[in-house]
N, C-alpha and C. Protein backbone atom coordinates (compact mmCIF):
# COMPACT_ATOMS: atom_id res chain seq x y z
N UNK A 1 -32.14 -13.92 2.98
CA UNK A 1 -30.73 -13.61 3.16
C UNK A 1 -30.54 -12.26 3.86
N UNK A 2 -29.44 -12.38 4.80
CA UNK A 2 -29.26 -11.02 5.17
C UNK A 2 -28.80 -9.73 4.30
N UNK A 3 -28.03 -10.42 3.19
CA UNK A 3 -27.87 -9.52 2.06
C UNK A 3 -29.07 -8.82 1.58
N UNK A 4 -30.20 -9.36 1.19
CA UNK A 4 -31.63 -9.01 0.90
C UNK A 4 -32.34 -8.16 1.74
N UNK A 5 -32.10 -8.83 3.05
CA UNK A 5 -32.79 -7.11 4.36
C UNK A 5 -32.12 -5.86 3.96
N UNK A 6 -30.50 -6.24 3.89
CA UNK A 6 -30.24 -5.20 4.37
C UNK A 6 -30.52 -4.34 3.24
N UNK A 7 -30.23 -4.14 1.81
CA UNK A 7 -30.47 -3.77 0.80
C UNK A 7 -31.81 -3.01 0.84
N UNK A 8 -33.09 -3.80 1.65
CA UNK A 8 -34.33 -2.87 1.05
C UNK A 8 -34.34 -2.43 2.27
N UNK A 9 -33.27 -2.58 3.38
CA UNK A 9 -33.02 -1.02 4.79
C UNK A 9 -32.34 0.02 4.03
N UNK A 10 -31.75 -0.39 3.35
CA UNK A 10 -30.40 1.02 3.18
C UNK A 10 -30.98 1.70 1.86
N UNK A 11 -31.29 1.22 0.59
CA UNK A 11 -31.70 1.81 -0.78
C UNK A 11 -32.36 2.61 -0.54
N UNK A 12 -33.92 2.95 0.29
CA UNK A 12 -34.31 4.25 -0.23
C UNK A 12 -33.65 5.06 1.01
N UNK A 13 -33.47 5.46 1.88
CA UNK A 13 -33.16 6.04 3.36
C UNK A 13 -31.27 6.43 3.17
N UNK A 14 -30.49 5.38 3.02
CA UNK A 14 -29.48 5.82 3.33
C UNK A 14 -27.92 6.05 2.69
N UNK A 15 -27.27 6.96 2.40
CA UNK A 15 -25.96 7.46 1.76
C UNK A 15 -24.99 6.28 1.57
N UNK A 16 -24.35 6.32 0.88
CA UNK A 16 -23.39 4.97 0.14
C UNK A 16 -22.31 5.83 -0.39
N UNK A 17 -21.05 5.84 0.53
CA UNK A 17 -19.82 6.29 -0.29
C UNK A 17 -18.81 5.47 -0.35
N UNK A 18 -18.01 6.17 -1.56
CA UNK A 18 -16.55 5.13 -0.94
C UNK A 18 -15.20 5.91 -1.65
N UNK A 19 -14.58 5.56 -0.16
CA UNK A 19 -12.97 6.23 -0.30
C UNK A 19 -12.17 5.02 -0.94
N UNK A 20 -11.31 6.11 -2.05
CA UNK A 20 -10.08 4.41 -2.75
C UNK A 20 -9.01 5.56 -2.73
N UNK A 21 -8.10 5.07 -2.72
CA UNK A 21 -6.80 5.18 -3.01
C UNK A 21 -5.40 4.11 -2.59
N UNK A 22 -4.24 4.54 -2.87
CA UNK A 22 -3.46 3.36 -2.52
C UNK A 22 -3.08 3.65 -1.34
N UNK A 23 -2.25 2.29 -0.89
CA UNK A 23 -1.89 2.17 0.28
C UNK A 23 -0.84 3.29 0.56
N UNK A 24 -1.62 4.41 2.09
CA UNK A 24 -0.27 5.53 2.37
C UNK A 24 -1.32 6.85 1.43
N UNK A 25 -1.81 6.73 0.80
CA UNK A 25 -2.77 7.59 0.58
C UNK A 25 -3.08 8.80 1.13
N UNK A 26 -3.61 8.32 2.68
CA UNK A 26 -3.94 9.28 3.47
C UNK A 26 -5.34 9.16 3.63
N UNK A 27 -6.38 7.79 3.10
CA UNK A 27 -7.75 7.98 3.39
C UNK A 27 -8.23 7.87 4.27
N UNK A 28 -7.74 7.10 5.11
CA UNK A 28 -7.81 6.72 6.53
C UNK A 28 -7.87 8.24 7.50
N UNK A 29 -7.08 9.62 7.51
CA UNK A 29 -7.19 10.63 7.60
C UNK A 29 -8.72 11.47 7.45
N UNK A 30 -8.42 10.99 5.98
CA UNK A 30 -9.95 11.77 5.50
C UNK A 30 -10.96 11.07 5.85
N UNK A 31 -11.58 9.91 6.12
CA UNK A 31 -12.40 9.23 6.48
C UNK A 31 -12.67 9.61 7.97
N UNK A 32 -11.40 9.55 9.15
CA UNK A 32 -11.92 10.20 10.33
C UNK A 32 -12.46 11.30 10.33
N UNK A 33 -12.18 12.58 9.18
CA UNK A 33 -12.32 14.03 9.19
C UNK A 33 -14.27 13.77 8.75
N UNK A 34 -14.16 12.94 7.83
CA UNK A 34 -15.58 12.58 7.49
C UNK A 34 -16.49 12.48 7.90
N UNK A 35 -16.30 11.41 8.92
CA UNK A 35 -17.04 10.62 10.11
C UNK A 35 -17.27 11.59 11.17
N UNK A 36 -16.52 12.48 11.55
CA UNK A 36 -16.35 13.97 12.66
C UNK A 36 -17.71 14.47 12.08
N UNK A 37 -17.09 15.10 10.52
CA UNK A 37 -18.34 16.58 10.43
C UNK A 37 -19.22 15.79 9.67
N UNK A 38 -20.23 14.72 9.20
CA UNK A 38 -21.02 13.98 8.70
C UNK A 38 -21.94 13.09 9.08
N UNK A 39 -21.33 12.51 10.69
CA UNK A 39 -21.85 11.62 11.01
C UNK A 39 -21.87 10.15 10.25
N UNK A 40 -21.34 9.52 9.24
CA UNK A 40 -21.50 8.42 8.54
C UNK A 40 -20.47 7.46 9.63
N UNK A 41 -21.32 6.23 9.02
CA UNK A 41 -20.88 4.55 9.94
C UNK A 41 -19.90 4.65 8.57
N UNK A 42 -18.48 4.47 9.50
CA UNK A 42 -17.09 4.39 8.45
C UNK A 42 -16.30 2.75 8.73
N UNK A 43 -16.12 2.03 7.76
CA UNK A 43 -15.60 0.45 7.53
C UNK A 43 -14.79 1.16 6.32
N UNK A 44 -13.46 0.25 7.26
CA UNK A 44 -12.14 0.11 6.43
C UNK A 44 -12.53 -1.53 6.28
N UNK A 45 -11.87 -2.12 5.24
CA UNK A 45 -12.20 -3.44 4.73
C UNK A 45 -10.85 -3.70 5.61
N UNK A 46 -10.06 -2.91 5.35
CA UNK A 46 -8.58 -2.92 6.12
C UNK A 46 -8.35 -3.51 7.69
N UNK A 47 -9.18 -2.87 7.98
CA UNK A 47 -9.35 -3.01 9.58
C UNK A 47 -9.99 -4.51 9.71
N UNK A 48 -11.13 -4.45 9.15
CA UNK A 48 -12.51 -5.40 8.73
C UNK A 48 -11.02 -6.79 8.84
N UNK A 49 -10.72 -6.87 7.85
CA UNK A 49 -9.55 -8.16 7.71
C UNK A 49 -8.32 -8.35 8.79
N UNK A 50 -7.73 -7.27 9.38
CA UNK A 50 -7.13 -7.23 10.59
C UNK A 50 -7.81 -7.61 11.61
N UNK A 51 -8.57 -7.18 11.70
CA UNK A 51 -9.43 -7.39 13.13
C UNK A 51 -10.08 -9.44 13.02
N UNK A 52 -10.28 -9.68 11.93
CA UNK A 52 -10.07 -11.35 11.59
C UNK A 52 -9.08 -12.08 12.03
N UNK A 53 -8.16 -11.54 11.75
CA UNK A 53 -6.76 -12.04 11.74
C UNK A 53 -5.92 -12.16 13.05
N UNK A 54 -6.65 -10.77 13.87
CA UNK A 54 -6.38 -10.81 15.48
C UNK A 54 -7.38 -11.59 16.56
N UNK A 55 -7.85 -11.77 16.11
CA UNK A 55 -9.02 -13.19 16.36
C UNK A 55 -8.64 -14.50 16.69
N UNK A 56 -7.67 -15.01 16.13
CA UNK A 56 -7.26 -15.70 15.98
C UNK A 56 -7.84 -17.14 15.35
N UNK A 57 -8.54 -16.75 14.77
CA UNK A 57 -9.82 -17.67 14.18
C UNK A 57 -9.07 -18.36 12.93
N UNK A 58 -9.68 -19.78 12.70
CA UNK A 58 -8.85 -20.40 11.12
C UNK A 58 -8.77 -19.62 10.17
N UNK A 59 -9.94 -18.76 9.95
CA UNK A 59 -10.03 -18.13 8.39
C UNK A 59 -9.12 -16.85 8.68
N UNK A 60 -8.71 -16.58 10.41
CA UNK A 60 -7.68 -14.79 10.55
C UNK A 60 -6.82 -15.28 9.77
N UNK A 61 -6.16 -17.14 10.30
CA UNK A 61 -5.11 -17.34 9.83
C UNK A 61 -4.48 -17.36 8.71
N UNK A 62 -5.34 -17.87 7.66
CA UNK A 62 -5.61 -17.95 6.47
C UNK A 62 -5.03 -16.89 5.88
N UNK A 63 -6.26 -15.77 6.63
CA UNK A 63 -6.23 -13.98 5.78
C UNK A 63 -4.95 -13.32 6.17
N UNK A 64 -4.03 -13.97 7.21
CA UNK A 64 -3.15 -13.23 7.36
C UNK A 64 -1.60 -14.02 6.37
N UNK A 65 -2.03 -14.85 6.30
CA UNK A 65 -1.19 -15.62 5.23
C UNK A 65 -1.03 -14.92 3.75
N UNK A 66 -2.24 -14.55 3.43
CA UNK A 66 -2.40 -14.03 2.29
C UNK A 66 -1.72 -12.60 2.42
N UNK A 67 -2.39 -12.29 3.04
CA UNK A 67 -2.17 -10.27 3.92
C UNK A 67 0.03 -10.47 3.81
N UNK A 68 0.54 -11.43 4.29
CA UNK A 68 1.81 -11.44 4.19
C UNK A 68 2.52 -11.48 2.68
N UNK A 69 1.74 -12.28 2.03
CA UNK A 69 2.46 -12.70 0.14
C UNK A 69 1.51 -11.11 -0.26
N UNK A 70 0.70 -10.14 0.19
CA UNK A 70 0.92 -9.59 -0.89
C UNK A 70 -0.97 -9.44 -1.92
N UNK A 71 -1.09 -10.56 -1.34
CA UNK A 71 -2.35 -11.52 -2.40
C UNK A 71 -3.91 -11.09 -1.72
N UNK A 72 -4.49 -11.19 -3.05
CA UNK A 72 -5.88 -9.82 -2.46
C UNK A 72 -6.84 -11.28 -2.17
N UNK A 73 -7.77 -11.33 -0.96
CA UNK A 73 -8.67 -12.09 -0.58
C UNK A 73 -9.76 -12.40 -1.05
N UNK A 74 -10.17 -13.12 -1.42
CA UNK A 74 -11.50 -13.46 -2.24
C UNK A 74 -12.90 -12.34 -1.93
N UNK A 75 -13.39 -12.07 -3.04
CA UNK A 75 -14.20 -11.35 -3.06
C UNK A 75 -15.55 -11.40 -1.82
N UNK A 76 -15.83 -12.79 -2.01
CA UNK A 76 -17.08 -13.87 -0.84
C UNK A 76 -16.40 -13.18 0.10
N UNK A 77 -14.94 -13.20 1.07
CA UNK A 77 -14.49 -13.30 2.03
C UNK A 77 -14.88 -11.78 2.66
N UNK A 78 -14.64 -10.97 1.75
CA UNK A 78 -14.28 -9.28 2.24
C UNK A 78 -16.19 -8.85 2.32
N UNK A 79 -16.73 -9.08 1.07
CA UNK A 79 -18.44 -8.80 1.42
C UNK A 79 -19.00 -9.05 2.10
N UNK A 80 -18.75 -10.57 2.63
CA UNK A 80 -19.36 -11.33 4.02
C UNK A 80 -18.89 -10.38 5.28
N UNK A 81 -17.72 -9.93 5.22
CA UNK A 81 -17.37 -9.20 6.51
C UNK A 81 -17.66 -7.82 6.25
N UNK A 82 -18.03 -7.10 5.55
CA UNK A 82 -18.30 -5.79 4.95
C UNK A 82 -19.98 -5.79 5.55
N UNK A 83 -20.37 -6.79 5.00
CA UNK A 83 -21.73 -6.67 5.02
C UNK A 83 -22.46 -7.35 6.18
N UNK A 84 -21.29 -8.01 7.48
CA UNK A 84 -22.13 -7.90 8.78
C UNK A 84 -21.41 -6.72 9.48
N UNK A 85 -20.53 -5.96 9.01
CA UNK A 85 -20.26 -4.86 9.67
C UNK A 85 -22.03 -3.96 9.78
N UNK A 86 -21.70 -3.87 8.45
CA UNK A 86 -22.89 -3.00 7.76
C UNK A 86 -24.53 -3.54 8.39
N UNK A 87 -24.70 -4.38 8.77
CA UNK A 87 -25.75 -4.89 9.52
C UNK A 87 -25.59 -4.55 10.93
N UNK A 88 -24.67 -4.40 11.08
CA UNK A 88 -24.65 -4.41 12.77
C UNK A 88 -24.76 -2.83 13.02
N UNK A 89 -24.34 -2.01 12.30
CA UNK A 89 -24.91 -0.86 12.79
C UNK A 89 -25.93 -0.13 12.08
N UNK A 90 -27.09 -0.97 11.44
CA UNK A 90 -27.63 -0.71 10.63
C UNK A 90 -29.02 0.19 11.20
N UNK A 91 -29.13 0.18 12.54
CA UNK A 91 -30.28 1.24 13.42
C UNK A 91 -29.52 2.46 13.87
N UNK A 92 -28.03 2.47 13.67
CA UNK A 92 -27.25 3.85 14.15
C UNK A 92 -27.02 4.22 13.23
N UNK A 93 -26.90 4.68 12.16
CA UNK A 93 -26.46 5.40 11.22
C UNK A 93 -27.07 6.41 9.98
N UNK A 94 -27.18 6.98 9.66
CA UNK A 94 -27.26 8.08 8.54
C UNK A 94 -26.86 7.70 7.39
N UNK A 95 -25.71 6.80 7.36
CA UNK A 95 -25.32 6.80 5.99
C UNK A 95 -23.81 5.68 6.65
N UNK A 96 -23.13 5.09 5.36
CA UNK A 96 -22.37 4.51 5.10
C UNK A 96 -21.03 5.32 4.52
N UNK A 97 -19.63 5.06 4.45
CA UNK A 97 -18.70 5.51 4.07
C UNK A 97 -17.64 4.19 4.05
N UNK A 98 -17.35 3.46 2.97
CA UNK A 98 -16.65 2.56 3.09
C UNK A 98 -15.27 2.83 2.43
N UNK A 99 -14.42 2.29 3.59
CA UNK A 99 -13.01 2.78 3.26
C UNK A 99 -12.05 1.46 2.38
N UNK A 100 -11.21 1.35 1.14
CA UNK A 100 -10.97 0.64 0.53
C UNK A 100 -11.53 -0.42 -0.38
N UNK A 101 -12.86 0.22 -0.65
CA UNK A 101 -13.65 -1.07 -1.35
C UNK A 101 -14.63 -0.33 -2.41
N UNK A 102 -14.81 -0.92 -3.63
CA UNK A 102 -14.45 -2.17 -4.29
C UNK A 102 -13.03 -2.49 -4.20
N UNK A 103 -12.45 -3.36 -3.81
CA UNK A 103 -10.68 -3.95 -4.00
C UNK A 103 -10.12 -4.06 -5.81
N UNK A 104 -11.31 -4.63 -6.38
CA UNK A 104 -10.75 -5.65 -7.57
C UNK A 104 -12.37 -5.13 -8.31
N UNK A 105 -12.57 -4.98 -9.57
CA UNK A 105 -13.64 -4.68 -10.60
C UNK A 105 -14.52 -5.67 -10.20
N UNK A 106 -14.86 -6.85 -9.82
CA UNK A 106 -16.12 -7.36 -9.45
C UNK A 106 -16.95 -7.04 -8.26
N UNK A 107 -15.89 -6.55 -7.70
CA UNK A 107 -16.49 -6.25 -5.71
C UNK A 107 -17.96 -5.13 -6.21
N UNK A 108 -17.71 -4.43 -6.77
CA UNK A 108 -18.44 -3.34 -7.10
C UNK A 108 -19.68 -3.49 -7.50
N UNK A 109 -19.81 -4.32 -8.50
CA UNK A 109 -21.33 -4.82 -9.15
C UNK A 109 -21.94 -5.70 -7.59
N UNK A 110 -21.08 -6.58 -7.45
CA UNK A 110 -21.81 -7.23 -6.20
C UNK A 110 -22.43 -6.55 -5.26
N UNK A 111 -21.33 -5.64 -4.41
CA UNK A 111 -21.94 -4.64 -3.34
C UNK A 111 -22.94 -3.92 -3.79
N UNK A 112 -23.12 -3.51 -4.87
CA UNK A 112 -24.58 -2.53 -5.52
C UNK A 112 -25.82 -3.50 -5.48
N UNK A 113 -25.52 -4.32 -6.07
CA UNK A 113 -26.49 -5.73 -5.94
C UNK A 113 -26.62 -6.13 -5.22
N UNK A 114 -26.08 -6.70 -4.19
CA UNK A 114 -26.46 -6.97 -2.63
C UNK A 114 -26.97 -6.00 -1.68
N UNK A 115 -26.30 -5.17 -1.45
CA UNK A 115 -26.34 -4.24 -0.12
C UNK A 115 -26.58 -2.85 -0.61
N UNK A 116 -26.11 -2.20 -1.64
CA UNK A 116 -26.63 -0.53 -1.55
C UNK A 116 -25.83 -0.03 -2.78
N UNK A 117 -26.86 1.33 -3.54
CA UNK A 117 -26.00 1.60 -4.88
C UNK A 117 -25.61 2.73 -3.71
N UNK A 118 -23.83 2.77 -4.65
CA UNK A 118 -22.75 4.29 -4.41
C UNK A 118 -23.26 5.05 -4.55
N UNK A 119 -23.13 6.47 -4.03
CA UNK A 119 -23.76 7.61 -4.20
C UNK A 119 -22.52 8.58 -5.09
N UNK A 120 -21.55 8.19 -3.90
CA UNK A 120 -19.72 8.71 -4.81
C UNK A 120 -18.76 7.83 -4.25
N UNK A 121 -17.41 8.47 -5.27
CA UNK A 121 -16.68 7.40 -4.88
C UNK A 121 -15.42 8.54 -4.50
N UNK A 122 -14.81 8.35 -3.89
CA UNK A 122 -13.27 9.54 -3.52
C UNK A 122 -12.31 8.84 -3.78
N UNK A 123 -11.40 9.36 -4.89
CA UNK A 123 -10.58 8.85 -5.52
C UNK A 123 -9.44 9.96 -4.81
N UNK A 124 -8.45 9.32 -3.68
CA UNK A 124 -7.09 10.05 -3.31
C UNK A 124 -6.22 9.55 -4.27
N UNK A 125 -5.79 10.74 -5.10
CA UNK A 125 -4.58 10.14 -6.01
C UNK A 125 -3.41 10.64 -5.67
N UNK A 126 -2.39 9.70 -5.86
CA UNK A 126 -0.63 9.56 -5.05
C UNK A 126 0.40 9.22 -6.10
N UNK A 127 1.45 9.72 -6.06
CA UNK A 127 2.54 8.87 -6.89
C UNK A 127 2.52 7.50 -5.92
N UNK A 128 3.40 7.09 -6.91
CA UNK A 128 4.01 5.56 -6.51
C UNK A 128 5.12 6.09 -5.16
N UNK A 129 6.08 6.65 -5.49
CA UNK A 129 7.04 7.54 -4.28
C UNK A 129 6.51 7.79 -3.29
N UNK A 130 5.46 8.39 -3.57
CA UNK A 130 4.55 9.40 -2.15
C UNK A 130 4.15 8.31 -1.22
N UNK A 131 3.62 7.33 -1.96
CA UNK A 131 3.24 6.06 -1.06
C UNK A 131 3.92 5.37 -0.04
N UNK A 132 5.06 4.96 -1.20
CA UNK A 132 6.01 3.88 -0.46
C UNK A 132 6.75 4.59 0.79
N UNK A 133 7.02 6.20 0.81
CA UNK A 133 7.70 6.97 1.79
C UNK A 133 6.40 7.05 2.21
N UNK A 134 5.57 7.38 2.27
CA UNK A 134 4.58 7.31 3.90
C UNK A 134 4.88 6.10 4.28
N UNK A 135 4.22 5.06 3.41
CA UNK A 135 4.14 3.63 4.66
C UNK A 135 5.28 3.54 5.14
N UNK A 136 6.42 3.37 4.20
CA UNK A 136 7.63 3.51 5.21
C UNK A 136 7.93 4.41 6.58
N UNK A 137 7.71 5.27 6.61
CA UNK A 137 7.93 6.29 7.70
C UNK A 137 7.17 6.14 8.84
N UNK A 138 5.36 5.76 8.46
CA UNK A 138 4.76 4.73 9.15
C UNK A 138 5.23 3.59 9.91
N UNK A 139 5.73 2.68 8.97
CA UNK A 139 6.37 1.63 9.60
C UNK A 139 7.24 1.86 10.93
N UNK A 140 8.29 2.95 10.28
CA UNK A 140 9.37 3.02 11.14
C UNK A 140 9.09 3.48 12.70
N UNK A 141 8.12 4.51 12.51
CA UNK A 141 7.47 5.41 13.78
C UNK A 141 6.87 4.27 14.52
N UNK A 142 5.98 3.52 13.85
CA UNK A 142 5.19 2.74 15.02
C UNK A 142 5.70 1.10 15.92
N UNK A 143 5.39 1.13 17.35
CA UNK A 143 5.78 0.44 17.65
C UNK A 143 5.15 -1.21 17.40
N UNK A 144 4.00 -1.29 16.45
CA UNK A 144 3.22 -2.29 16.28
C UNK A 144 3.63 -2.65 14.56
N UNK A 145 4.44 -3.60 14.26
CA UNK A 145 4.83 -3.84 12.74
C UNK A 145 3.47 -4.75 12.31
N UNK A 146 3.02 -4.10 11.40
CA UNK A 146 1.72 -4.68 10.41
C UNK A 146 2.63 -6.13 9.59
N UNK A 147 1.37 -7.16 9.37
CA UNK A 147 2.42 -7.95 8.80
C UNK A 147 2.39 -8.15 6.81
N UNK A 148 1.56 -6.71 6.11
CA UNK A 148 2.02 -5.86 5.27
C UNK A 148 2.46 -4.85 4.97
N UNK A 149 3.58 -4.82 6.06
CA UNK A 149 4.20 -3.21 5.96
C UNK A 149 5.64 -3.92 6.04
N UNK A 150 6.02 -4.35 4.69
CA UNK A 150 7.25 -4.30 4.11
C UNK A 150 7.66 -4.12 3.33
N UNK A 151 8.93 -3.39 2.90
CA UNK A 151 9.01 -2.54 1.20
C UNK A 151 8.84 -3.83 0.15
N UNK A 152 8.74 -5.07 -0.07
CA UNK A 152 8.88 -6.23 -1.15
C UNK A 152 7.15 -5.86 -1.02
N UNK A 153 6.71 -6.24 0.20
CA UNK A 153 5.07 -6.68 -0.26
C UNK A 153 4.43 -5.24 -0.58
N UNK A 154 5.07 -4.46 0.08
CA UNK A 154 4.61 -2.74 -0.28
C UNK A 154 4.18 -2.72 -1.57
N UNK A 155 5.30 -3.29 -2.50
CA UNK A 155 5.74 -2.99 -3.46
C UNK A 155 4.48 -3.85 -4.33
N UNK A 156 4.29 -4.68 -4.23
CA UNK A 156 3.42 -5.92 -4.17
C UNK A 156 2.05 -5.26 -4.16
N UNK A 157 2.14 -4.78 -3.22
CA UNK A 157 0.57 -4.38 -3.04
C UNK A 157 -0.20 -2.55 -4.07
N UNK A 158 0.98 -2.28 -4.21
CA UNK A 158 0.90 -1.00 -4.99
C UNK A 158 0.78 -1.48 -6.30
N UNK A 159 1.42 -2.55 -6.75
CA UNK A 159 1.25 -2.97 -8.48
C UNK A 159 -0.52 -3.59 -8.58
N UNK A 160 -0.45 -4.36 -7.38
CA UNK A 160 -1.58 -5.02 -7.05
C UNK A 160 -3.09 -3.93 -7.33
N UNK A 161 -2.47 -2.37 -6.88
CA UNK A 161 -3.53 -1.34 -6.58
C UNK A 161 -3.78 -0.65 -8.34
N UNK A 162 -2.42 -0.41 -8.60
CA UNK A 162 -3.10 0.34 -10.27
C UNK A 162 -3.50 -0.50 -10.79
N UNK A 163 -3.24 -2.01 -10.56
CA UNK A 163 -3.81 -3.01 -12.26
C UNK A 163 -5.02 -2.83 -12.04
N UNK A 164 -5.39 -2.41 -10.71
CA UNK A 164 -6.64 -2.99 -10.79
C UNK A 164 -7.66 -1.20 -10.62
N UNK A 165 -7.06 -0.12 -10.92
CA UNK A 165 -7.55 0.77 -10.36
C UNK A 165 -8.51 1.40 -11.32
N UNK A 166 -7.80 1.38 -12.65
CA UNK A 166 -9.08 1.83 -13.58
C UNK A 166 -10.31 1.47 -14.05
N UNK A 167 -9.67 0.07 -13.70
CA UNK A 167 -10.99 -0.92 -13.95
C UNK A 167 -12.30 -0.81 -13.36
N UNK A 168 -12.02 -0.24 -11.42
CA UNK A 168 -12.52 -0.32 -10.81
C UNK A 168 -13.28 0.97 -11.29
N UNK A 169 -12.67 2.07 -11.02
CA UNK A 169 -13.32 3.38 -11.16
C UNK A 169 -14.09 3.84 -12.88
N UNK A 170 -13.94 3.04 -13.35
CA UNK A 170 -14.35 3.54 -14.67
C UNK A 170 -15.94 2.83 -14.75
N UNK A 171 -15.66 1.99 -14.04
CA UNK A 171 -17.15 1.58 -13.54
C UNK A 171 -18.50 2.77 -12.47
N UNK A 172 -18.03 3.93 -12.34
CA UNK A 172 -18.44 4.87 -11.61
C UNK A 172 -18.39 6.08 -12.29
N UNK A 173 -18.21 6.54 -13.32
CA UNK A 173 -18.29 7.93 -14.55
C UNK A 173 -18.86 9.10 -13.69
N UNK A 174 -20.26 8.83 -13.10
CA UNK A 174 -21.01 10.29 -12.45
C UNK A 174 -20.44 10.21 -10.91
N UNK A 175 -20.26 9.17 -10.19
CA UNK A 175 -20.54 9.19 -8.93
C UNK A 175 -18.61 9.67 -8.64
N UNK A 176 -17.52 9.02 -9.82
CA UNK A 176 -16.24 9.52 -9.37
C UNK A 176 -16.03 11.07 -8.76
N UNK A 177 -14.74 11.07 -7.93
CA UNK A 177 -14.51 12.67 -7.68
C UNK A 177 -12.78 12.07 -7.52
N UNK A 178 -12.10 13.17 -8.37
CA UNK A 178 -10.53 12.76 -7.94
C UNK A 178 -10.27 13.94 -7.43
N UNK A 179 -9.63 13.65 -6.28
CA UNK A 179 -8.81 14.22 -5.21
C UNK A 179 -7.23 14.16 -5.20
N UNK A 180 -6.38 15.48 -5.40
CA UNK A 180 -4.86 15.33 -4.97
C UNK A 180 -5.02 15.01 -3.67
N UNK A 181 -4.10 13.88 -3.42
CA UNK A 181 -4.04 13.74 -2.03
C UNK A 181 -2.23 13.81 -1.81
N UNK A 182 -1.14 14.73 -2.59
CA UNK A 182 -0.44 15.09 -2.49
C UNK A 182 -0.23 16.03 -1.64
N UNK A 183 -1.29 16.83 -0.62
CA UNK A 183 -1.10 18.03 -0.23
C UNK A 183 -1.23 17.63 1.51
N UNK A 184 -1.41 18.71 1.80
CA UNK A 184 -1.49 18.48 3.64
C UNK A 184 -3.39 18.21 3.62
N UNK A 185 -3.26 17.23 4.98
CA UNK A 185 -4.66 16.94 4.90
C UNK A 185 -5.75 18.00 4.87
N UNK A 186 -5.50 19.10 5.49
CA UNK A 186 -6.50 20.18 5.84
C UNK A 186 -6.66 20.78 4.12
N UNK A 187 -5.69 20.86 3.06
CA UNK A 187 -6.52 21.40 1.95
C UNK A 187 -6.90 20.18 1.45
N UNK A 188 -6.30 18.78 1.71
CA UNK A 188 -7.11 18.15 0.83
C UNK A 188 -8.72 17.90 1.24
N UNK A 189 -8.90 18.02 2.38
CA UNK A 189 -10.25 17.74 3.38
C UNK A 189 -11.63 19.23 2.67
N UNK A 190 -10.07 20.04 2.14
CA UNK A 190 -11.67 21.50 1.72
C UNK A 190 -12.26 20.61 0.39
N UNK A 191 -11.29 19.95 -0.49
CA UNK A 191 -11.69 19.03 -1.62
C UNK A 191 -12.35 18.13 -1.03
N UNK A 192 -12.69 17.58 -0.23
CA UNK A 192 -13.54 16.59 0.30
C UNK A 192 -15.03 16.82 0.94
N UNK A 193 -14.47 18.03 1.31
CA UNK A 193 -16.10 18.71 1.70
C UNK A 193 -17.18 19.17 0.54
N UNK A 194 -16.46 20.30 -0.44
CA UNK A 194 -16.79 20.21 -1.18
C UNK A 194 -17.57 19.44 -2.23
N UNK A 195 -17.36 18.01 -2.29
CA UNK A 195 -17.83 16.76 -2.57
C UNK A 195 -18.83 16.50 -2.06
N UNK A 196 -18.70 16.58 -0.93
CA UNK A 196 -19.68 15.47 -0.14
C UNK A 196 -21.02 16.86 0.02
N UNK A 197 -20.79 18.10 0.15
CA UNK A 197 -21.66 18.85 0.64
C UNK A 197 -22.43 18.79 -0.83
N UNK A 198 -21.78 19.29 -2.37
CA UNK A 198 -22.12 19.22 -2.95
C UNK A 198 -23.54 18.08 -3.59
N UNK A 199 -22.81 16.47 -3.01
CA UNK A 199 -23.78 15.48 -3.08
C UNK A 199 -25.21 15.65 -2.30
N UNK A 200 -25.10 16.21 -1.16
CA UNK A 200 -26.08 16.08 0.17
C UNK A 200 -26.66 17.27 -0.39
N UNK A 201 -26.44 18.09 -0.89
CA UNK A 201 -27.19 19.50 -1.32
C UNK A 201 -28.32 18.82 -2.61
N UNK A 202 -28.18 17.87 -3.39
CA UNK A 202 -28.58 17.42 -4.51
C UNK A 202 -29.03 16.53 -4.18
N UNK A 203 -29.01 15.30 -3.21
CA UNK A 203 -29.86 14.34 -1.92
C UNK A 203 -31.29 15.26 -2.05
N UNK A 204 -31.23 16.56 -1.62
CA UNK A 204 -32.02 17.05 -1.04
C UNK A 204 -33.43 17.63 -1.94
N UNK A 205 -32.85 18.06 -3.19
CA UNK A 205 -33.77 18.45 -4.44
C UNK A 205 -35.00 17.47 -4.47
């Protein structure tokens, strides 16, 4: 299985992170700032499922059906595409940084088991408010309407994000780091360095 290569490429050699927060967050921010001073191969699952969907392929159609109600995609669906991302740049990279994933408390055991244990996880934490006024303001600015960027499924997708948020992270005790991501990106990014330098300093022991 390609799941099986890739696993005994990446376990001893290479870095495993992952950015969560909710939608409007701001990880997407920190993940470019990441990818700049780090060098890590960065996958949004986000993109990963958009970029399906603009394809125009049966299963985009599918995912964009879902992507409209609101409704989170099967676990099989998002790993399979996670994990030929993750193959395909698997001779360029240093390390991994995956943006939005685990989704749901099972994604997590799987991806460790298949493809690579976490090293950390970056937890951007947001009110519920803070959210819905970014994506909104988002929305409004851009000339390309996402076809989950509406205040019902917004709304949808944020209930969708806490039920499932502790579950996820409580599964991670050493590797968590919570981050205000209430602030302007540049102090939240010194909290992010901090993190990550901290990890790579202890890589190194």
């Amino acid at each position: 299985l390609v799941a099986s290569r890739l696993a005994t490429c990446v376990k001893p050699t290479y870095r495993s992170s992952g950015s969560w927060g909710g939608p409007g967050c701001g990880k997407g921010t920190q993940c470019a700032k990441i990818v700049a001073k780090y060098n890590f191969s960065h996958f949004s699952t986000g993109d990963l499922l958009r970029d399906e969907v603009a394809s125009g392929s049966d299963k985009g159609k599918e995912l964009q059906d879902m992507m409209r109600q609101g409704i989170l995609v099967p676990n099989e669906t998002v790993l399979k595409l996670l994990e030929a991302a993750m193959v395909k740049a698997l001779n360029g990279t240093v390390g991994y940084l995956i943006d939005g994933y685990p989704r749901e408390p099972a994604q997590g055991p799987e991806f460790e088991k298949f493809i690579a244990p976490v090293d950390i996880i970056l937890y951007f934490e947001c009110s519920n408010e803070t959210l819905v006024a970014r994506i909104m303001k988002r929305a409004a600015e851009s000339s390309t309407v996402r076809a989950d960027d509406n205040e019902e499924t917004l709304k949808t997708r944020i209930a969708t994000f806490r039920e499932n948020t502790e579950k996820i992270l409580v599964q991670y005790p050493t590797q968590l780091r919570r981050i205000n991501a209430e602030r302007a990106p540049e102090e939240i990014f010194a909290d992010v360095e901090k993190s990550i330098d901290e990890l790579l300093a202890a890589k190194k022991k």
